[in-house]
C-alpha atoms as a PDB file:
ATOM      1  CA  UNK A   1     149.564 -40.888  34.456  1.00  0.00           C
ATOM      2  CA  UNK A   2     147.931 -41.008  31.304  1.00  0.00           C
ATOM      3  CA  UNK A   3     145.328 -43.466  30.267  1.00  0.00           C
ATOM      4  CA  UNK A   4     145.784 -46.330  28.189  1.00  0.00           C
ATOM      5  CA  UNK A   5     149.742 -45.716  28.369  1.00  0.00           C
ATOM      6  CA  UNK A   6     152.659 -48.147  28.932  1.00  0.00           C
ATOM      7  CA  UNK A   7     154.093 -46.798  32.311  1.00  0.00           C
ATOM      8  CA  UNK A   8     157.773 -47.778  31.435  1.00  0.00           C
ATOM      9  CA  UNK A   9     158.219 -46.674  27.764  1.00  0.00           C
ATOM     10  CA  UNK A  10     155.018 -44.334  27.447  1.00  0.00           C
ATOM     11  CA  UNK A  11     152.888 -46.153  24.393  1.00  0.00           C
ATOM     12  CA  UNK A  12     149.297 -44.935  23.831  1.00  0.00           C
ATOM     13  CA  UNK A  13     146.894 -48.161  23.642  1.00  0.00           C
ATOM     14  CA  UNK A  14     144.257 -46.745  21.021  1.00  0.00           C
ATOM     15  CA  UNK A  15     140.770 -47.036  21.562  1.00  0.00           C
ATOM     16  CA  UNK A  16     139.861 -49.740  19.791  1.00  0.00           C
ATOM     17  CA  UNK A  17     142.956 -52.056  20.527  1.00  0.00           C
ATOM     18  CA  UNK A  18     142.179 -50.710  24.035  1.00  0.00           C
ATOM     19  CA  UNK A  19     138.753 -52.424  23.392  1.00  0.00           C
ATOM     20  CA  UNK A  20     139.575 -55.230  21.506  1.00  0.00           C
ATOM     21  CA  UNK A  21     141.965 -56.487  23.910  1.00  0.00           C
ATOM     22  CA  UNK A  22     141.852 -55.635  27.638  1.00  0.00           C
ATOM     23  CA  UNK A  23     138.701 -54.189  27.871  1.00  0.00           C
ATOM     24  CA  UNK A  24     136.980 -57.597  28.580  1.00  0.00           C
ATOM     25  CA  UNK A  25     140.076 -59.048  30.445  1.00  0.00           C
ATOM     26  CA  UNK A  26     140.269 -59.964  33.871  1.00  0.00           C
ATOM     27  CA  UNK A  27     141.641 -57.134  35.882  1.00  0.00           C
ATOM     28  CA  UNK A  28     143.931 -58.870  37.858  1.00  0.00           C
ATOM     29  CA  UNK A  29     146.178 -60.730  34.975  1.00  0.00           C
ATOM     30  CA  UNK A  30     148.972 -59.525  32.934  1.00  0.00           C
ATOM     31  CA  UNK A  31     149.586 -58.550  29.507  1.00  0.00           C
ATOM     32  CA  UNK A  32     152.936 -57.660  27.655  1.00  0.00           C
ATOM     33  CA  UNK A  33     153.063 -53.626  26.508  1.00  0.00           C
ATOM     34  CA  UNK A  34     153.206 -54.227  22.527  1.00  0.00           C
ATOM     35  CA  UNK A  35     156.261 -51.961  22.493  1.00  0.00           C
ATOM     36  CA  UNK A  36     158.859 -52.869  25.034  1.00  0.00           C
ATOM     37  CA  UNK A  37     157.392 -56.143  26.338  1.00  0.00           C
ATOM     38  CA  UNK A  38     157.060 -55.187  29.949  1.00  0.00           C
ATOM     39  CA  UNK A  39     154.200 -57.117  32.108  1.00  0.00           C
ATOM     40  CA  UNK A  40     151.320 -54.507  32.505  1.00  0.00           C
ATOM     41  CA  UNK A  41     148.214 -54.977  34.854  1.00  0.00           C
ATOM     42  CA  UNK A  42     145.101 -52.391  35.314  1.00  0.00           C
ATOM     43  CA  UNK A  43     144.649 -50.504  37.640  1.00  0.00           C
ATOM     44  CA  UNK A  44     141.349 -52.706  39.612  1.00  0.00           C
ATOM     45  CA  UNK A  45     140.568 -49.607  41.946  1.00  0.00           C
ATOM     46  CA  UNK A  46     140.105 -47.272  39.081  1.00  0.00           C
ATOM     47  CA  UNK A  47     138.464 -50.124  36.926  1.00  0.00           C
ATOM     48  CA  UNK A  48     135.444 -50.346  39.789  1.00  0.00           C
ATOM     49  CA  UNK A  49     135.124 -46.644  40.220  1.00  0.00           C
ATOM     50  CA  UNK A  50     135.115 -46.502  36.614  1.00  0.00           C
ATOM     51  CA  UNK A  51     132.491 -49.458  36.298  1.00  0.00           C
ATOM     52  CA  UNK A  52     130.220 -46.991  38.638  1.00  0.00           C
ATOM     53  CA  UNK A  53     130.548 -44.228  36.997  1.00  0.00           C
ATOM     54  CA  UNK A  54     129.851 -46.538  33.622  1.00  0.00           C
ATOM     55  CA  UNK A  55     127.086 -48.135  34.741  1.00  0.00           C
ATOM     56  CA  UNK A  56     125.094 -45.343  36.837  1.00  0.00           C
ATOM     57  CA  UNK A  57     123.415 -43.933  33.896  1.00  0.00           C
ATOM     58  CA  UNK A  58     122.018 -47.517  33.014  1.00  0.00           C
ATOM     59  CA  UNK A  59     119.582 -46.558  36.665  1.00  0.00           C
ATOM     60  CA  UNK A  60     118.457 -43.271  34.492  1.00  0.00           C
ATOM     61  CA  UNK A  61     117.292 -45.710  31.432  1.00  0.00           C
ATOM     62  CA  UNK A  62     113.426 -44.874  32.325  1.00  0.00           C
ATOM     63  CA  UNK A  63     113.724 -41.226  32.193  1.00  0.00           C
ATOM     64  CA  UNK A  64     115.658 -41.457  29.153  1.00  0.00           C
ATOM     65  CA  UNK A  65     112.887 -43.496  27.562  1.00  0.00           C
ATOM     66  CA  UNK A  66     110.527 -40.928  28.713  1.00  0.00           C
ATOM     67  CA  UNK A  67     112.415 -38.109  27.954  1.00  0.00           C
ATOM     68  CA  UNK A  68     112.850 -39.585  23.620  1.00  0.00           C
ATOM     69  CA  UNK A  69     108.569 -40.554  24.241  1.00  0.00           C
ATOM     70  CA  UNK A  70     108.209 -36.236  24.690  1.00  0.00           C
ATOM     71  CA  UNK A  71     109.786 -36.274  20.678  1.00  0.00           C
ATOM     72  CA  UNK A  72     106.931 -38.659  19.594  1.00  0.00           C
ATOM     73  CA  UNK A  73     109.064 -41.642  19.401  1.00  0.00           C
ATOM     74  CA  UNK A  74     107.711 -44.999  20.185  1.00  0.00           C
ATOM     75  CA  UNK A  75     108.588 -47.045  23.584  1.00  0.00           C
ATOM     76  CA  UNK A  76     110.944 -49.451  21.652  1.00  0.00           C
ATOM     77  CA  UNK A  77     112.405 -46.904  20.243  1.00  0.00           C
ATOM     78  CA  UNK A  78     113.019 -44.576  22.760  1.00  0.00           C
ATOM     79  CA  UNK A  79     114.267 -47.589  24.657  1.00  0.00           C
ATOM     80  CA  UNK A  80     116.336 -48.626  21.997  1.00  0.00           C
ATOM     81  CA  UNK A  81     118.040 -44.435  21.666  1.00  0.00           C
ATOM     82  CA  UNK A  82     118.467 -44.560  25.224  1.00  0.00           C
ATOM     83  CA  UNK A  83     120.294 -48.126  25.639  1.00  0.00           C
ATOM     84  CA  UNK A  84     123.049 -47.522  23.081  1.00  0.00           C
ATOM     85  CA  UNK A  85     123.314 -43.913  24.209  1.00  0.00           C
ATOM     86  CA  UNK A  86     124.202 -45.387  27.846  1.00  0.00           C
ATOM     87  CA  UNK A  87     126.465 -48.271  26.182  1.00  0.00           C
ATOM     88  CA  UNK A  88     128.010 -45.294  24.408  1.00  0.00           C
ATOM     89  CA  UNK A  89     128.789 -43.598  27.365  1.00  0.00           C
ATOM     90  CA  UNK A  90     129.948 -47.063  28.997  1.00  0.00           C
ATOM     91  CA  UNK A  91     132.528 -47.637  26.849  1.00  0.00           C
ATOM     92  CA  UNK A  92     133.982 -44.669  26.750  1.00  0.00           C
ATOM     93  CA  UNK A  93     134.454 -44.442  30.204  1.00  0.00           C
ATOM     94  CA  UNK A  94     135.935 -47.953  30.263  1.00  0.00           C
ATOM     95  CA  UNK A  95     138.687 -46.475  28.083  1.00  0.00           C
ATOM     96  CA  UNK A  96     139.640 -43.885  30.414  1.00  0.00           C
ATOM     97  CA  UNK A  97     141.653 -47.294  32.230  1.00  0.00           C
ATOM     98  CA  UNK A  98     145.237 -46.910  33.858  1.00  0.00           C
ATOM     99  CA  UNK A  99     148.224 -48.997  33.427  1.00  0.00           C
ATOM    100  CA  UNK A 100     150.544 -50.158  35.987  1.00  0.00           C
ATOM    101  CA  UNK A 101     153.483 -52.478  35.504  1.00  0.00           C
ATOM    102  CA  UNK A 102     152.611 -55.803  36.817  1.00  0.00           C
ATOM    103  CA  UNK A 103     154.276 -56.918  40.625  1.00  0.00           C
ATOM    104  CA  UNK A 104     157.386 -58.689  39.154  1.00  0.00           C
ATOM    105  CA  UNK A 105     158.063 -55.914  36.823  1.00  0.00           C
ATOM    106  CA  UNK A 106     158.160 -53.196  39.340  1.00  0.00           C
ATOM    107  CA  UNK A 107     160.482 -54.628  41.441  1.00  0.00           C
ATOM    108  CA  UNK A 108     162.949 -55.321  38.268  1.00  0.00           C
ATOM    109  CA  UNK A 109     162.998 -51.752  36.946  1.00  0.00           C
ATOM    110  CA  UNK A 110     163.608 -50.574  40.798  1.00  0.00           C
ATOM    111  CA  UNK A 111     166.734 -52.722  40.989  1.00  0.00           C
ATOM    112  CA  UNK A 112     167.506 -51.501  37.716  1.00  0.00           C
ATOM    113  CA  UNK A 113     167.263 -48.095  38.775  1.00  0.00           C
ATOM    114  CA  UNK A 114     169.348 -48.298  42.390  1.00  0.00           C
END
């Protein structure tokens, strides 16, 4: 399965509507795909393993201060480089999210299917 796709008709969520819209959104409610109107949820295993993976590098924030101090760089400014280089890398692992269609949905396309 791709990321950021519609499951039942295949649309691509860009980034930034990706952003803009679910990316703060509780994982566990629904949304309508802005195609073919099917309930969508994300997927809440991937979304922790992907908040992990997201937020490990925050740990590695002193290093990367230290490592911008051995350029001649300033503490605030090496701390600044280094926090949006790790909310960089945040986000775009927050992108890499799944789709599934929501409980309800699933059960409708099966008996659709049969």
């Amino acid at each position: 399965m791709k990321a950021r796709t519609c499951p039942n008709c295949g649309y691509k969520y860009s980034f930034w509507l990706h952003l803009r819209k679910h990316f703060f959104q509780n994982v566990f409610s629904a949304w309508e795909c802005r195609n073919c109107g099917a309930k969508l949820v994300v997927d809440a295993r991937r979304r922790i393993l992907l908040a992990v993976v997201g937020i490990l590098p925050a740990a590695a924030l002193p290093i990367l201060t230290d490592f911008f101090m051995g350029y001649y760089l300033g503490r605030p400014v090496s701390l600044s480089v280094s926090v949006v280089l790790v909310t960089i890398w945040a986000t775009f692992i927050f992108s890499l999210d799944h789709f599934y269609l929501a409980e309800g949905e699933r059960l409708n396309s099966e008996k659709e299917q049969a």
